[in-house]
C-alpha atoms as a PDB file:
ATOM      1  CA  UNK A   1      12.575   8.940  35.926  1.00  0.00           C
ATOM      2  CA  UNK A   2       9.423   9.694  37.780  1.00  0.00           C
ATOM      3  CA  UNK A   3       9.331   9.364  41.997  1.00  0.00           C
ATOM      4  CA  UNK A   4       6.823   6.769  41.271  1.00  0.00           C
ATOM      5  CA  UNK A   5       8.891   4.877  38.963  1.00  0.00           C
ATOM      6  CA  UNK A   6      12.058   4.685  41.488  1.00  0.00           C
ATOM      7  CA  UNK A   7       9.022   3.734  44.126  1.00  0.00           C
ATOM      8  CA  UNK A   8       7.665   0.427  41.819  1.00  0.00           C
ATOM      9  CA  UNK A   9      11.394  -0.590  41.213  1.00  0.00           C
ATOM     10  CA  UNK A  10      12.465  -0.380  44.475  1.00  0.00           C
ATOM     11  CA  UNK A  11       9.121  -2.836  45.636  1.00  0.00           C
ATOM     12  CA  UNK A  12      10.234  -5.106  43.039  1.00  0.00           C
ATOM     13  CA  UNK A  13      14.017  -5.573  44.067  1.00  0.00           C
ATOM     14  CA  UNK A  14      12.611  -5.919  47.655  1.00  0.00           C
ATOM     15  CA  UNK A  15      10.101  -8.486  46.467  1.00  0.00           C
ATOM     16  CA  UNK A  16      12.872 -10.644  44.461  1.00  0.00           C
ATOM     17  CA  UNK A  17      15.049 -10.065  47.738  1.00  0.00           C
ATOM     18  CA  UNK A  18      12.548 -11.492  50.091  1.00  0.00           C
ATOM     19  CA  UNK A  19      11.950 -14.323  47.332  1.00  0.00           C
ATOM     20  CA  UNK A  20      15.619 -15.402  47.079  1.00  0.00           C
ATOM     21  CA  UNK A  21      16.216 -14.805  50.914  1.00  0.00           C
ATOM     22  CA  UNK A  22      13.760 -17.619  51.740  1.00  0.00           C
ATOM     23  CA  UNK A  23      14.819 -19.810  48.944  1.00  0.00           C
ATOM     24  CA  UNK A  24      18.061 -19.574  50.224  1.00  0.00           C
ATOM     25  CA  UNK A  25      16.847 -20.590  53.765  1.00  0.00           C
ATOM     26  CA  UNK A  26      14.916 -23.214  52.184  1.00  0.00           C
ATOM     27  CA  UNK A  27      17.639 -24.898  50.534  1.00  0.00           C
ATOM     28  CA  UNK A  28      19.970 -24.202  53.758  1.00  0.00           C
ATOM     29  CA  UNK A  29      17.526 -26.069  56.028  1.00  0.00           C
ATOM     30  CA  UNK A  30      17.101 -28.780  53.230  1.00  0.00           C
ATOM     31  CA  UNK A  31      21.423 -29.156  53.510  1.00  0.00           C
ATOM     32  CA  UNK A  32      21.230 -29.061  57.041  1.00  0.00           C
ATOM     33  CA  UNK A  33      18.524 -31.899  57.909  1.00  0.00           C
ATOM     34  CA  UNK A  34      18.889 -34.741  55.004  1.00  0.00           C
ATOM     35  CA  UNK A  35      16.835 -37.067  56.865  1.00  0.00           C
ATOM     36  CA  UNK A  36      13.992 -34.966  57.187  1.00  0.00           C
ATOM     37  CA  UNK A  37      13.878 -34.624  53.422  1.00  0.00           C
ATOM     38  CA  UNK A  38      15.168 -38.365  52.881  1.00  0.00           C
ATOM     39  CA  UNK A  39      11.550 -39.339  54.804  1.00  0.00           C
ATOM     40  CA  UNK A  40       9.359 -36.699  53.098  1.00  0.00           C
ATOM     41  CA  UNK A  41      10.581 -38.774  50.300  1.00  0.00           C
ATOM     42  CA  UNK A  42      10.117 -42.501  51.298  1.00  0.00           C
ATOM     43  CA  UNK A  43       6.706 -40.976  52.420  1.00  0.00           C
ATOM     44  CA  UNK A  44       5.377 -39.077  49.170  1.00  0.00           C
ATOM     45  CA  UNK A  45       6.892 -42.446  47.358  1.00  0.00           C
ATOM     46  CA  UNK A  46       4.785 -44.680  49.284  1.00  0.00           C
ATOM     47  CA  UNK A  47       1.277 -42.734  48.625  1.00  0.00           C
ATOM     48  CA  UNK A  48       2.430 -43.146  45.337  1.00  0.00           C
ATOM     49  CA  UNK A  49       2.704 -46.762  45.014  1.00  0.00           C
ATOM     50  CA  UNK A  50      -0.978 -47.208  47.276  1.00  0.00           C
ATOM     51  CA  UNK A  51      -2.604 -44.312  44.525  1.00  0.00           C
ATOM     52  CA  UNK A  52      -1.002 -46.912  41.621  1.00  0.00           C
ATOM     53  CA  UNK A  53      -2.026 -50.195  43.129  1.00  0.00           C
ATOM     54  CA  UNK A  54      -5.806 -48.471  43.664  1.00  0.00           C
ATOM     55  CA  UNK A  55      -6.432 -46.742  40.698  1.00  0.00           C
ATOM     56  CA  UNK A  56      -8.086 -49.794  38.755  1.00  0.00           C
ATOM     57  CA  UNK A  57     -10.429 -50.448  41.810  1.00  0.00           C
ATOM     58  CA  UNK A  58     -11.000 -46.820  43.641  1.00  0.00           C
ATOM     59  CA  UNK A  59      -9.719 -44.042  40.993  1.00  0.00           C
ATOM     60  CA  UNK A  60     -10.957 -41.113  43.656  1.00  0.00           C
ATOM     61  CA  UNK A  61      -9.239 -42.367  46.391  1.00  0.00           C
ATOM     62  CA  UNK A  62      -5.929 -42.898  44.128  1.00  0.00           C
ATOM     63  CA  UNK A  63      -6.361 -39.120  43.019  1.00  0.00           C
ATOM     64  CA  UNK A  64      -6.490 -38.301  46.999  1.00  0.00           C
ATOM     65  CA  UNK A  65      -3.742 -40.328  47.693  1.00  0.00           C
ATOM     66  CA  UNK A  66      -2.132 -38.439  45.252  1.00  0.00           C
ATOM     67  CA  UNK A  67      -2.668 -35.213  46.063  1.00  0.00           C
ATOM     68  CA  UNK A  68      -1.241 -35.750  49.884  1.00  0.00           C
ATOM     69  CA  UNK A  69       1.795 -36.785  47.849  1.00  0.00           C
ATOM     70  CA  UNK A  70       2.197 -33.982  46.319  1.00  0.00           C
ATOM     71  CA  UNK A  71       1.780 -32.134  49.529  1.00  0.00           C
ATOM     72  CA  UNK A  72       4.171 -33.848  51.181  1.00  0.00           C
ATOM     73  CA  UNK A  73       7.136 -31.378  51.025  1.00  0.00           C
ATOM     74  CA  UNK A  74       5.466 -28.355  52.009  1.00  0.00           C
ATOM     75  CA  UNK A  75       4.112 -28.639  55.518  1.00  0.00           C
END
């Protein structure tokens, strides 16, 4: 096994590290604050429901509506 193969495997067990470390911290804070996520929600359920009662009358503004819903979880 070449220097440079030991070199690409190590970046990629450091990579999947990093990746399950924040997942981990993710789902920790997620356990730790139900509320928060409880709202987020309520919230992204809400845009919903306006994007569905618009959509006949204002389809761009539904599909807007929408996408902040999707958004929702990730600020």
């Amino acid at each position: 096994m070449s220097g440079r193969d030991r070199s690409s495997r190590s970046r990629t067990w450091q990579g999947a590290f990093k990746a399950f470390a924040h997942e981990a911290g993710m789902l920790l804070d997620a356990l730790l604050s139900p509320g928060r996520i409880i709202e987020e929600v309520e919230e992204m359920r809400a845009l919903y429901q306006r994007a569905n009662r618009i959509e006949a009358t204002d389809p761009h503004r539904a599909a807007v509506l929408r996408w902040h819903a999707s958004r929702v979880g990730l600020r």
